[in-house]
Structures are given as C-alpha cells and as structure tokens.
C-alpha atoms as a PDB file:
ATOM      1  CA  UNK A   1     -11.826  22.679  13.718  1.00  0.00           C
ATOM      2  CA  UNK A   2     -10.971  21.543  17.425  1.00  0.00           C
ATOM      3  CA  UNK A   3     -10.466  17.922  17.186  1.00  0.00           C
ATOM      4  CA  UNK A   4     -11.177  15.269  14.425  1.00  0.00           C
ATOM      5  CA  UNK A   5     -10.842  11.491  13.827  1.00  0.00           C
ATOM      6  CA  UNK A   6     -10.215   9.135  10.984  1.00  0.00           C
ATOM      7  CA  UNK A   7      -8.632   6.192   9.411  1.00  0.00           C
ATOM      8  CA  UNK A   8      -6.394   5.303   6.833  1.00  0.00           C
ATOM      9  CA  UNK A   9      -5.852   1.654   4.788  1.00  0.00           C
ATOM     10  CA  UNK A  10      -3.003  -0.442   3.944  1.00  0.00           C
ATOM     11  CA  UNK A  11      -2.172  -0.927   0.629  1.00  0.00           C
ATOM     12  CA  UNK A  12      -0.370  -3.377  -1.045  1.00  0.00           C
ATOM     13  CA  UNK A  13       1.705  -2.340  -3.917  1.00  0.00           C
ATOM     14  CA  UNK A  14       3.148  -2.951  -7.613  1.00  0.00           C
ATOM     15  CA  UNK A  15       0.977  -6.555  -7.704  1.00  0.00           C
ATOM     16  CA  UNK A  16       3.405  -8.424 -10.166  1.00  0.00           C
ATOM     17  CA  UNK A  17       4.053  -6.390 -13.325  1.00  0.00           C
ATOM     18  CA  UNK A  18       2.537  -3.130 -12.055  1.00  0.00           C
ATOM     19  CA  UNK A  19       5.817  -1.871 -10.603  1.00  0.00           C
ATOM     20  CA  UNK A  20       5.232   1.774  -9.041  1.00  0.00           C
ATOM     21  CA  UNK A  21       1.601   2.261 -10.553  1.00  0.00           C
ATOM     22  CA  UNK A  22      -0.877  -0.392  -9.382  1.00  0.00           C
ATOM     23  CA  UNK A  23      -1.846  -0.546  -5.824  1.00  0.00           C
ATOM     24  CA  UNK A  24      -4.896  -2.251  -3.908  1.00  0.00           C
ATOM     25  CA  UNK A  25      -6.138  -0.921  -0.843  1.00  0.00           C
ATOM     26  CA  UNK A  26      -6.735  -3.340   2.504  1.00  0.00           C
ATOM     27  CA  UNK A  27      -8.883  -3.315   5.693  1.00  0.00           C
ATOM     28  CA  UNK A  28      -6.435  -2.871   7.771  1.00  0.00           C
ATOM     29  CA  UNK A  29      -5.782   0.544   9.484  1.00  0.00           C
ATOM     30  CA  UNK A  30      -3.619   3.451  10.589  1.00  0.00           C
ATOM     31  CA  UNK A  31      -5.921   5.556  13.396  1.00  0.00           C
ATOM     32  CA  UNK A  32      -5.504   8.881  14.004  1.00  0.00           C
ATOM     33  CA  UNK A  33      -7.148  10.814  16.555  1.00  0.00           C
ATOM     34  CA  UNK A  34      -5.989  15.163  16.463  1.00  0.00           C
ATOM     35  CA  UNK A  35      -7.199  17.978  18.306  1.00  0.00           C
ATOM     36  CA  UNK A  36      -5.875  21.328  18.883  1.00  0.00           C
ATOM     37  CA  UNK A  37      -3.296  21.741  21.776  1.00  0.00           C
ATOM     38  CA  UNK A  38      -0.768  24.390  23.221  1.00  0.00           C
ATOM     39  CA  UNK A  39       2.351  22.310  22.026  1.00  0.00           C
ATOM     40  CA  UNK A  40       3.332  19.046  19.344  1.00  0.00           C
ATOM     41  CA  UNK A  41       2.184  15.778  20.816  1.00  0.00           C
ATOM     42  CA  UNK A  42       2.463  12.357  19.708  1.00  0.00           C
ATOM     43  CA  UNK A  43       0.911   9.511  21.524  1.00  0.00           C
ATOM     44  CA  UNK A  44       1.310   5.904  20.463  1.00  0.00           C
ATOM     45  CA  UNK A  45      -1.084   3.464  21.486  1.00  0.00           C
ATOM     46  CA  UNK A  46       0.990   0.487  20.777  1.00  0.00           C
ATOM     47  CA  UNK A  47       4.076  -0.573  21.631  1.00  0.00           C
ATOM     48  CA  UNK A  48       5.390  -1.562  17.949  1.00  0.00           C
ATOM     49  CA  UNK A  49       4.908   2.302  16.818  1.00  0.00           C
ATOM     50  CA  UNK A  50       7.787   3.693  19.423  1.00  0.00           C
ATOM     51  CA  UNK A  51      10.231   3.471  17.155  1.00  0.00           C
ATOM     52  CA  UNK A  52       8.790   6.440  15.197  1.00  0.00           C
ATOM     53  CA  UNK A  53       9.462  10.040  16.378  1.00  0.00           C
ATOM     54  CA  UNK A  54       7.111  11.636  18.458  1.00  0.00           C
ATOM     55  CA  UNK A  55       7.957  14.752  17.676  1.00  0.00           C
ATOM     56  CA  UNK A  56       7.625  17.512  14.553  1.00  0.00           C
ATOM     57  CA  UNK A  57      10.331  14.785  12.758  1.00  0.00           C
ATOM     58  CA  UNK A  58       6.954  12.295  12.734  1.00  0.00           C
ATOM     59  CA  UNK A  59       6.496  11.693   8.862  1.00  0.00           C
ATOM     60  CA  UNK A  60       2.501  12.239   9.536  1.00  0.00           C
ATOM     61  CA  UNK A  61       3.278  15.566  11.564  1.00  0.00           C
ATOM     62  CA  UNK A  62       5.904  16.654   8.821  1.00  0.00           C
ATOM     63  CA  UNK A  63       3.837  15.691   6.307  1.00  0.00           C
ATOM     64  CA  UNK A  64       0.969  17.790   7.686  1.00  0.00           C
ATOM     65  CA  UNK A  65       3.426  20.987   8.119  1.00  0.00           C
ATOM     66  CA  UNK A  66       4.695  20.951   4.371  1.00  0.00           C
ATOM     67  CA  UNK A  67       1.640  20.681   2.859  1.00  0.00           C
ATOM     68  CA  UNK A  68      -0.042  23.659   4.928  1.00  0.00           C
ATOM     69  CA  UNK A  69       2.727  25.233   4.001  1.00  0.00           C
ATOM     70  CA  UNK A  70       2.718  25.132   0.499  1.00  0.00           C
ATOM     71  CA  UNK A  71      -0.806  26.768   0.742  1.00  0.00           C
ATOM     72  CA  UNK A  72       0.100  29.160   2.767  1.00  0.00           C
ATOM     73  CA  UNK A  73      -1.447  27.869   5.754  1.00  0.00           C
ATOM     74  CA  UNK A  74      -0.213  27.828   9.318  1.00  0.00           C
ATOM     75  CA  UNK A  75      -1.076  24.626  10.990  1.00  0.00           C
ATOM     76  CA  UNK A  76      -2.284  24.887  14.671  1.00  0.00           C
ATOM     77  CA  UNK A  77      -0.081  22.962  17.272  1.00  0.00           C
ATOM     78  CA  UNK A  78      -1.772  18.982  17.842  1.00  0.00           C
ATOM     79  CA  UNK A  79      -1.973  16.808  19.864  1.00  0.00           C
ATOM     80  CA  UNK A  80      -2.117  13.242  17.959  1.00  0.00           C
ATOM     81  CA  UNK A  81      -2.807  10.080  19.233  1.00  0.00           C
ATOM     82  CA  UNK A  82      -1.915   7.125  16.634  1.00  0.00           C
ATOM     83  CA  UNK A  83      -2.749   3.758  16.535  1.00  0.00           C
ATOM     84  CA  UNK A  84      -2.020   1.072  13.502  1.00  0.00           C
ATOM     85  CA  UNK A  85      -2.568  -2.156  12.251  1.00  0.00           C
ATOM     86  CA  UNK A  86      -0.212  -2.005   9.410  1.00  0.00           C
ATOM     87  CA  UNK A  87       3.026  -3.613  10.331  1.00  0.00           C
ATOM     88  CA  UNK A  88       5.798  -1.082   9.783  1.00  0.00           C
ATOM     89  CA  UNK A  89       8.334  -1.531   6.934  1.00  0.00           C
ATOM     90  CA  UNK A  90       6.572  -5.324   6.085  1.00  0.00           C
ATOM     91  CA  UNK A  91       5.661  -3.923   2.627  1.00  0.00           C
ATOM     92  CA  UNK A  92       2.036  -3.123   3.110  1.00  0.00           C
ATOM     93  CA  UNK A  93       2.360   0.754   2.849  1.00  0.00           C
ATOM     94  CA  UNK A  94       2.939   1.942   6.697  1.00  0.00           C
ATOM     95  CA  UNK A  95       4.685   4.962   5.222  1.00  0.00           C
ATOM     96  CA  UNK A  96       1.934   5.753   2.690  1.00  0.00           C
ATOM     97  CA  UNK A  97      -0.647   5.696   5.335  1.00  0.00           C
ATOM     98  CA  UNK A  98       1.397   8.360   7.292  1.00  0.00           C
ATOM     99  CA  UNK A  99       1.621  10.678   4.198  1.00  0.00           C
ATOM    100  CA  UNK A 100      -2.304  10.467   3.580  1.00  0.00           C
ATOM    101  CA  UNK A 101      -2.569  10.786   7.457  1.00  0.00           C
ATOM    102  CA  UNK A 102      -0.838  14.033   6.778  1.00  0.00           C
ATOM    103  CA  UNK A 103      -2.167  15.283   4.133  1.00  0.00           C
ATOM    104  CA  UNK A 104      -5.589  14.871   5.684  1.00  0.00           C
ATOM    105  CA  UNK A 105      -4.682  17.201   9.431  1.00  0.00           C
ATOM    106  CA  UNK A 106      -3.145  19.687   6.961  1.00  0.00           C
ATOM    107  CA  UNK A 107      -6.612  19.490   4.650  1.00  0.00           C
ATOM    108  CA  UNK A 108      -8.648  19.527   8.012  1.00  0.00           C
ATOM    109  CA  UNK A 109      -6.849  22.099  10.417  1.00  0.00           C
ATOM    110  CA  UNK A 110      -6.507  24.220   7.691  1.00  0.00           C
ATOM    111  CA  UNK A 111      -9.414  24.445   5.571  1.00  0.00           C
ATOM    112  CA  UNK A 112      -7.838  23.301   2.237  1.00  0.00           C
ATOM    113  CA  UNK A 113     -10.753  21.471   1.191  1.00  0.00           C
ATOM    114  CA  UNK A 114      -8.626  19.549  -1.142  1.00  0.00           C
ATOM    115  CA  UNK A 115     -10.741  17.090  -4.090  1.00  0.00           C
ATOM    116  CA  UNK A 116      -9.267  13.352  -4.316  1.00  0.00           C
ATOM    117  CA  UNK A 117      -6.989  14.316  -6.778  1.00  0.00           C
ATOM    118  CA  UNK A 118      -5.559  16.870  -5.296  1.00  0.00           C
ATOM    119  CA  UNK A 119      -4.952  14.628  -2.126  1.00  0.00           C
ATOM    120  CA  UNK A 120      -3.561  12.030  -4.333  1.00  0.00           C
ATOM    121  CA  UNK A 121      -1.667  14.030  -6.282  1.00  0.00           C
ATOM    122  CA  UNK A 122       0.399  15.729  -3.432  1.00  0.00           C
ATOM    123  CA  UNK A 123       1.049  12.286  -1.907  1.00  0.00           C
ATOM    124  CA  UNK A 124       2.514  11.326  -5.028  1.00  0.00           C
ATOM    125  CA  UNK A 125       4.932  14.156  -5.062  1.00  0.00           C
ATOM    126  CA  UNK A 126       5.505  13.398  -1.510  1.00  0.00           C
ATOM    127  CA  UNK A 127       6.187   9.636  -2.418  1.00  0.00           C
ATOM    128  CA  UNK A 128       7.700   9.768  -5.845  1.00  0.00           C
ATOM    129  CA  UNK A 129       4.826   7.647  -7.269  1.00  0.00           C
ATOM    130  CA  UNK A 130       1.527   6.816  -6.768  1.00  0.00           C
ATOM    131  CA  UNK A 131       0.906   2.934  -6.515  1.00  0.00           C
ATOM    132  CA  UNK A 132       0.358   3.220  -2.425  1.00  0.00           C
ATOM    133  CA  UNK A 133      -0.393   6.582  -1.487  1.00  0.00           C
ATOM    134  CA  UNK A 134      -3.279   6.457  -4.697  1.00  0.00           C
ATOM    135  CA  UNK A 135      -5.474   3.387  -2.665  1.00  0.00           C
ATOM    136  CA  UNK A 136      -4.692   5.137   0.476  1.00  0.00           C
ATOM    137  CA  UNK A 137      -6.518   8.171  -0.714  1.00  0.00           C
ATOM    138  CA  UNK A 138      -9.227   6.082  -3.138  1.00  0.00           C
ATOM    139  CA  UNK A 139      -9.916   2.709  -1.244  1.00  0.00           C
ATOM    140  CA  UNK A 140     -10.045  -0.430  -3.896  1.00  0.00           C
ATOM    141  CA  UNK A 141      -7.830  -1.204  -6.775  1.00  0.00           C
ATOM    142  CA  UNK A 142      -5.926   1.581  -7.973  1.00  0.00           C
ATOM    143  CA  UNK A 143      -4.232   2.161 -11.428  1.00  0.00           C
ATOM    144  CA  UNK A 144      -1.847   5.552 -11.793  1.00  0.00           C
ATOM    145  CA  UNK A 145       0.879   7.215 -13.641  1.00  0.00           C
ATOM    146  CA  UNK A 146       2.986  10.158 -11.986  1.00  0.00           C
ATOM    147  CA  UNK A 147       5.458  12.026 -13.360  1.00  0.00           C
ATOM    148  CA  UNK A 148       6.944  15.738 -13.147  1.00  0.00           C
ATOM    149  CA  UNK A 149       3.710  17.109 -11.568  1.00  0.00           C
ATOM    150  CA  UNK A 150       1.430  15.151 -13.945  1.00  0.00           C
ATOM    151  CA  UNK A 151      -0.988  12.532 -12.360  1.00  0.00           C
ATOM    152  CA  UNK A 152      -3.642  10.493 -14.217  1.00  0.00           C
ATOM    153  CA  UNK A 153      -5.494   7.605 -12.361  1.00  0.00           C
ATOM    154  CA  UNK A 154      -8.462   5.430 -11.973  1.00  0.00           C
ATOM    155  CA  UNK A 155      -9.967   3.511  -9.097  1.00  0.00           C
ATOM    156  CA  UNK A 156     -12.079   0.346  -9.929  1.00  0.00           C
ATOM    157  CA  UNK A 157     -13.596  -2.228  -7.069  1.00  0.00           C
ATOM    158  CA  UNK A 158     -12.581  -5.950  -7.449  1.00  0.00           C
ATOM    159  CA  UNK A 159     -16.077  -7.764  -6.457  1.00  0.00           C
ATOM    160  CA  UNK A 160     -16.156 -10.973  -5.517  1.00  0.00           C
ATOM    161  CA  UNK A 161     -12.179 -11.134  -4.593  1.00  0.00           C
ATOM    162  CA  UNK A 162     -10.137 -12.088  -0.812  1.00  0.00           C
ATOM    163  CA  UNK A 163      -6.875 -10.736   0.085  1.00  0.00           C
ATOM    164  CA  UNK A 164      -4.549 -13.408   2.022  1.00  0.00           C
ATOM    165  CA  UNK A 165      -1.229 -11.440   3.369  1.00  0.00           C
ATOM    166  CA  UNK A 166       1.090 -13.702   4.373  1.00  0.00           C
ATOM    167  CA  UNK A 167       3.586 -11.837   7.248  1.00  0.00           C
ATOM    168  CA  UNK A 168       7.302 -12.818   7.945  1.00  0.00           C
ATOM    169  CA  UNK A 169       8.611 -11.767  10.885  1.00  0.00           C
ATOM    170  CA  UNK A 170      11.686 -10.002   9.490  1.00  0.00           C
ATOM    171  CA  UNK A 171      12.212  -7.426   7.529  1.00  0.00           C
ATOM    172  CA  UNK A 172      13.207  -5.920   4.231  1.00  0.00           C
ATOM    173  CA  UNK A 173      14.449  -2.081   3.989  1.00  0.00           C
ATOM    174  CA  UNK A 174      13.293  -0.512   0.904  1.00  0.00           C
ATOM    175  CA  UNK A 175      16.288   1.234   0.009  1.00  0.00           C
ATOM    176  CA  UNK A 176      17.475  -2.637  -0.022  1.00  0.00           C
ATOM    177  CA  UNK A 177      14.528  -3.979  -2.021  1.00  0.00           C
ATOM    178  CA  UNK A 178      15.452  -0.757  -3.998  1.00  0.00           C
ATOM    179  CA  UNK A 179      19.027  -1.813  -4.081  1.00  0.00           C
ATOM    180  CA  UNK A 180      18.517  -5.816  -5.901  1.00  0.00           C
ATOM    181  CA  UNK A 181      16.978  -4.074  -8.908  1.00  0.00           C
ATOM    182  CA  UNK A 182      18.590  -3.523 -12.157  1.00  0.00           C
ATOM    183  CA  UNK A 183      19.799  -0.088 -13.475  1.00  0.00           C
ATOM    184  CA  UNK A 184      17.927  -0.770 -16.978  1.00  0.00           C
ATOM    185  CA  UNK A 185      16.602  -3.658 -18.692  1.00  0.00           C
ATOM    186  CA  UNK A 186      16.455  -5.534 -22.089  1.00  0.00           C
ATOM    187  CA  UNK A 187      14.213  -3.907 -24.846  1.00  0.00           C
ATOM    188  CA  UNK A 188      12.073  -6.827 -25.440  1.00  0.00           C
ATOM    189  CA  UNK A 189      11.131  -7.714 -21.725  1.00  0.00           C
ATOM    190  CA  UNK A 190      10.262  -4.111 -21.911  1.00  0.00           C
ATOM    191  CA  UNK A 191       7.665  -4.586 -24.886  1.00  0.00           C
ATOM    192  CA  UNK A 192       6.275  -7.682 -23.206  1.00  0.00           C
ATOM    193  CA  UNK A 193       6.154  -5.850 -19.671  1.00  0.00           C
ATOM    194  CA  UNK A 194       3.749  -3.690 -21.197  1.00  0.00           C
ATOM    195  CA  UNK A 195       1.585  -6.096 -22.556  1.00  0.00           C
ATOM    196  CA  UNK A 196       1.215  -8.548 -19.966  1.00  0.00           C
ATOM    197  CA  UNK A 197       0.285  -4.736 -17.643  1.00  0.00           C
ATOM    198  CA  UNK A 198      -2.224  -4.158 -20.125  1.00  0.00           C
ATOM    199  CA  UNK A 199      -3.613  -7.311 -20.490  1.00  0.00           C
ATOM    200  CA  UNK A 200      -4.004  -7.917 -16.988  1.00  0.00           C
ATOM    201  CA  UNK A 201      -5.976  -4.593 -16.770  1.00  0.00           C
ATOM    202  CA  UNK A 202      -8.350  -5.479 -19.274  1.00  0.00           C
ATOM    203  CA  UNK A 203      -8.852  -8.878 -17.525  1.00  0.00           C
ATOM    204  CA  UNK A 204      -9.720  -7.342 -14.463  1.00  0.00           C
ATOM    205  CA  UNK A 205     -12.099  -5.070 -15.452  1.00  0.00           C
ATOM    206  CA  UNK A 206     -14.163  -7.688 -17.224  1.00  0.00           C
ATOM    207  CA  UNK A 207     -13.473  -9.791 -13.827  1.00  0.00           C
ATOM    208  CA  UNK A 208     -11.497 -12.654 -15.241  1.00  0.00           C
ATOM    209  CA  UNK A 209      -9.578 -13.071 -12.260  1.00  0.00           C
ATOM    210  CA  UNK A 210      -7.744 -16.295 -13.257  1.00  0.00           C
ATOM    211  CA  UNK A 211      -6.699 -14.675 -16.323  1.00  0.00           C
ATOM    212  CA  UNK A 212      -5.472 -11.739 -14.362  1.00  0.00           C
ATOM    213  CA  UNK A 213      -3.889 -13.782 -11.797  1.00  0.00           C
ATOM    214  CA  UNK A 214      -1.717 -15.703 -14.424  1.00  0.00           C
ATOM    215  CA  UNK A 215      -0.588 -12.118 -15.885  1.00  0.00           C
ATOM    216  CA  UNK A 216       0.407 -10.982 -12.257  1.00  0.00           C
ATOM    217  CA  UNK A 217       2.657 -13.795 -11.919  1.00  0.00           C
ATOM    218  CA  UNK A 218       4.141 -12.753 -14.894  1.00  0.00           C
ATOM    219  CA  UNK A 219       6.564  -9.780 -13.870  1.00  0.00           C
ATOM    220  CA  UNK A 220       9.789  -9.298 -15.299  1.00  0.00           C
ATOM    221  CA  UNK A 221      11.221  -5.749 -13.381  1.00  0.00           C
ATOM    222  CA  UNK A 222      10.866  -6.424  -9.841  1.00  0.00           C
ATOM    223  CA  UNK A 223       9.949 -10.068  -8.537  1.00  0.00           C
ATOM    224  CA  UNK A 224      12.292 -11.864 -10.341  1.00  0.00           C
ATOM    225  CA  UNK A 225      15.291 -10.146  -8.424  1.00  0.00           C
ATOM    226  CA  UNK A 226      13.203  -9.317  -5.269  1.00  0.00           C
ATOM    227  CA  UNK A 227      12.246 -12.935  -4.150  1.00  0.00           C
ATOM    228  CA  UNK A 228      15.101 -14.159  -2.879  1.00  0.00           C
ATOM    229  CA  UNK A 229      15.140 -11.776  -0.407  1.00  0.00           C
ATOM    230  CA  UNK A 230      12.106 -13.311   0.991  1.00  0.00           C
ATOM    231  CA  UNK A 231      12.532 -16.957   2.020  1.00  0.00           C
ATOM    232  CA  UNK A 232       8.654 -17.949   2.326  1.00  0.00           C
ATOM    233  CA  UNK A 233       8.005 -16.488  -1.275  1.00  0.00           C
ATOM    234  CA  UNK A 234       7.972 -20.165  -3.581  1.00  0.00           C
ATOM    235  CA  UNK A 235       5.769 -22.072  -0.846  1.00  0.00           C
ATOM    236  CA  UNK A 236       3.458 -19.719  -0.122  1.00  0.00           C
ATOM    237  CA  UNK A 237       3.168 -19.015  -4.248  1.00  0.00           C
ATOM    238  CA  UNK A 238       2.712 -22.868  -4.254  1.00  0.00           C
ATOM    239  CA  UNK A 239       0.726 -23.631  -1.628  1.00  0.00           C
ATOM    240  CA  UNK A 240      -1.680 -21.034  -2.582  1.00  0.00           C
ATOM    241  CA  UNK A 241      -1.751 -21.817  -6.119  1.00  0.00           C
ATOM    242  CA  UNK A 242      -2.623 -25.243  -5.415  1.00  0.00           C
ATOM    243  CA  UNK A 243      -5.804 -24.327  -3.285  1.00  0.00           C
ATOM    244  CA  UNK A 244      -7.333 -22.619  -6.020  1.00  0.00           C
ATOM    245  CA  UNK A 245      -5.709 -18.856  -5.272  1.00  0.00           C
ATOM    246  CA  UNK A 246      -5.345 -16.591  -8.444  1.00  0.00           C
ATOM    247  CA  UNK A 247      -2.374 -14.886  -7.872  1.00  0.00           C
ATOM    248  CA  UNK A 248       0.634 -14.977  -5.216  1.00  0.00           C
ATOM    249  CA  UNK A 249       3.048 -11.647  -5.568  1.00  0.00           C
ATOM    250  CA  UNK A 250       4.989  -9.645  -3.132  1.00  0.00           C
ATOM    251  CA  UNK A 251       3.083  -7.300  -1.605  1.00  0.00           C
ATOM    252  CA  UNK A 252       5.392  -3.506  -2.111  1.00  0.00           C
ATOM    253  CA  UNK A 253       9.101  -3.853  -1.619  1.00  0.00           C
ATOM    254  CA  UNK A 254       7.994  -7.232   0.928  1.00  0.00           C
ATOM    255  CA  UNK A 255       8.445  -9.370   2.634  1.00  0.00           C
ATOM    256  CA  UNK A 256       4.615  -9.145   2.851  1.00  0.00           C
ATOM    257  CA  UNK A 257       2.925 -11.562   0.067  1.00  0.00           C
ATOM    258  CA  UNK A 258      -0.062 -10.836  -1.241  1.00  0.00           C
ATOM    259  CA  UNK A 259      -2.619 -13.674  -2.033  1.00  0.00           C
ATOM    260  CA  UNK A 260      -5.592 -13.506  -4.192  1.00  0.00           C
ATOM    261  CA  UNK A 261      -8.448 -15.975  -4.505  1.00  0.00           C
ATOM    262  CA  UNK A 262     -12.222 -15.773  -4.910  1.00  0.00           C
ATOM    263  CA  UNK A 263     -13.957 -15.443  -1.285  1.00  0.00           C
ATOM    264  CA  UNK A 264     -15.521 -18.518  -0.701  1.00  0.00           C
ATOM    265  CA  UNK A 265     -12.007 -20.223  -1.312  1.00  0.00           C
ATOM    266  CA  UNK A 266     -10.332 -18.457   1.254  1.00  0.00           C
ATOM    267  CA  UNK A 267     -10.863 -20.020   4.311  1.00  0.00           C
ATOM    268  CA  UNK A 268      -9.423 -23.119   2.665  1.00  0.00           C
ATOM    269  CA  UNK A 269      -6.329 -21.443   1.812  1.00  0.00           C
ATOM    270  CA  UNK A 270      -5.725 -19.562   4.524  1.00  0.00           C
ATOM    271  CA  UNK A 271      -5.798 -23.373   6.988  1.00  0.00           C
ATOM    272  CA  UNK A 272      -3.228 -24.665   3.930  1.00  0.00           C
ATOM    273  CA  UNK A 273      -0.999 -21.729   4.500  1.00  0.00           C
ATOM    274  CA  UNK A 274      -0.739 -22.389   8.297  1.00  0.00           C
ATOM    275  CA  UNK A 275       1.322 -24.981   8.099  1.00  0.00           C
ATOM    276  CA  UNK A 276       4.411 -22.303   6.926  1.00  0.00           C
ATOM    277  CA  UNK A 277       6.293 -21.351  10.127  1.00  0.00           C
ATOM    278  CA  UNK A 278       7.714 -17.896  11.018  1.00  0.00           C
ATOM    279  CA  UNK A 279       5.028 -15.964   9.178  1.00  0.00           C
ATOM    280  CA  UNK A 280       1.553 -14.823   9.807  1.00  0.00           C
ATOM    281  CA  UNK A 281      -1.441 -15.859   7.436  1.00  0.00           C
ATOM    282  CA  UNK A 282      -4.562 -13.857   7.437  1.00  0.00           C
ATOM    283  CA  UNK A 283      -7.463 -12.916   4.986  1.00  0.00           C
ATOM    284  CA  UNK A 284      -7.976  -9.322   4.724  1.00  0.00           C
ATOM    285  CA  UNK A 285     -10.844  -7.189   3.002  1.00  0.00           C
ATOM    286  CA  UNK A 286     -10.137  -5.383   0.213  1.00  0.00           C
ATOM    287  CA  UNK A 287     -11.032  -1.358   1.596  1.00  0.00           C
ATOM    288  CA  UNK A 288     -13.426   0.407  -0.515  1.00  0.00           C
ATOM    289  CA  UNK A 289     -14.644   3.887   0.023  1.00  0.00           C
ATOM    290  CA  UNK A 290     -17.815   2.989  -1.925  1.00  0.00           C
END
C-alpha cells in the first residue's frame, strides 16, 4: 500500500457507573491521511494539535511502530497528515483515537489484516482497558471487560438517542482525575455498583432510556469524587434534566459532560444549555459503523 485515508471517532467514556468498561462512540473525528515517504513526517492541520510531537515520539506513529513490531513487521517510513475534531485531554478520548489511528497504519502498511477483536484487543493492552479504545474500533455503544490478555465485549446501537457534550474551556489531566479517586471502597457500594451496571444494561437493550438514564446517574466509584473538579457539572446535570434529558455524566476523566436525551428533544436542550458561560454546548451523533 502507497497511501491510505481514514477516520477515527470520539468516544466518551465510563457513562456513570460503567467505570473503565462502557464507552459510546461520537461523530466527531480524528483524520488521518498516510502515504509512504523517504523519512517520518507529521503534519498538523490545525493549530490546537502542535502541542503533540511530530516526530517517531507521536503516540499514533509509536503506536503504529509497536504493533508492527510485535508481528514482526517493519513499518515503511510515512508521511502523516492529521487533522481532529476531538478536543485534546477534554475527556472525549483524543488519546484513544491516536491508538486506533495506530493500530490501523500498522494493520494497513503492513498487511496484518487484523479482525475487530484483534484491533480492539491490542488497544486495550495499549490503554489498560477498553471503555474508549473498544467504540473507537466498533462505532456505537460499547460494553467490555479486559484483563491480563483476556478481552470479552459487545457493541449494541442506541436508536432513537442525541448526544449533547457540553465543553469547558479548561482542563483536567487524567493522572489528576486518576489522582481524586479512592484506593478501595466499601463492600456494599460494591454489591450495589454492580447492580445498578447491570440493570442499566438490561434497560438499554430493551431501550428504556429513562430507566437507564436514572441508573447512570447513579455511580458510586468515580463521579462522586470527580465532580468537583469540574465547576459546570450540577447546572448542566440540572438544566438538562429539567428539559427532558435522560442522563447527565462526565464524559471520561472530564471536564467534558455527556448529555443524553431522545432526538427530537435536543434542540430544546441544547438553546437551555446556552445560557452556561465558559463552555461549549453542542449535539453530537452517536458514530455507528453499521
């Protein structure tokens, strides 16, 4: 192959209680453009993306290099040109995209012909687990468990649903977001943890979003200690909530939230939102390969 071109989504991450394995993926994009070339080249066609190396230190280019190399593979020198829509370290899976970005020159320069799973699978080793990388690779709502080499996951579309992300213009470092959790937690909050997860699985499978919009609101490991690091997080929740929305959770580590309501009600809550200074409001697609 002499020169190939393709896209990867955003994904939002952990959506209430499913910390590190659920994951939806969003119509917004990282674009990468390759072809073959005498030495490493990284071109970024924004201005917000020149804070990333441009060299063979690029997580997408290193990415690319490991994973050729772990088939035994030598990948040809490129010359990339990138261009993104996902807003770097905002919690909507800017890193994840680059790993899938790399996976898929390695898989392309180098004739891996790797399945979905495989792809997902070596992201997930890449990553340490599977809740952004997994929609990267599979497009929709995603549902995995990774551990030790083992991966098991489904993808599932959610018809009939909007995305809202709501955007502040700081930041959060994940190490940080990371940092405000707790080393272990109580037993019981365990127990119900689990249940409200599987609950909220069931409910959206049989696409009873407001019952699975209640459940998401209903985490106990990571929102609890993670939203006072965001300062929009209780009046967007509210706002939203009280335009009809299902759900308001942070999206990843944050600040990003994540909003979701049936499609016709967007619109509506999207012009409510606006009203919240220092942060961007939009309604996103949810990506589906299918």
């Amino acid at each position: 192959m002499e020169a190939t071109e393709f896209k990867i989504p955003a994904t939002s991450a952990n959506l209430g209680p499913g910390f590190d394995s659920i994951g939806l993926a969003l119509e917004k994009f990282l674009y990468i453009k390759a072809e073959k070339n005498d030495r490493w080249e990284m071109k970024f066609e924004r201005e917000s993306l020149e804070v990333l190396p441009s060299d063979e230190t690029n997580l997408c280019i290193r990415t690319a290099m490991n994973i050729a190399g772990e088939y035994h593979k030598t990948l040809p020198k490129l010359k990339i040109t990138m261009d993104s829509e996902i807003p770097l370290t905002h919690g909507m899976g800017s890193s994840a995209s680059a790993i899938v970005a790399g996976i898929e020159l390695a898989d392309q320069f180098c004739g891996l012909h790797l399945s979905e799973y495989e792809k997902v699978q070596r992201a997930s080793e890449i990553e340490g687990h599977p809740d952004n990388v997994g929609p990267a690779v599979t497009g929709g709502f995603f549902v995995g468990y990774y551990k030790n080499g083992e991966l098991f996951y489904y993808s599932h579309d959610l018809k009939g649903l909007a995305a809202i992300v709501s955007i502040p213009g700081y930041e959060i470092d994940t190490k940080a977001a990371r940092a405000a959790l707790p080393q272990s937690y109580i037993k019981q909050d365990a127990v119900d943890q689990n249940a409200v997860t599987n609950v909220l699985l069931m409910a959206m499978i049989n696409q009873d979003y407001n019952t699975m919009g209640q459940l998401m609101m209903k985490d106990s490991f990571h929102e609890p200690y993670r939203r006072y690091l965001i300062h929009e997080y209780d009046e967007v929740k509210a706002v939203s909530l009280n335009h009809g929305a299902h759900a308001t959770v942070i999206s990843g580590a944050g600040p990003t939230l994540l909003t979701l309501c049936d499609t016709n009600d967007a619109a509506l809550i999207v012009d409510a939102l606006s009203v919240i200074p220092d942060c961007v409001h939009e309604v996103i697609d949810i990506h589906t390969k299918r």
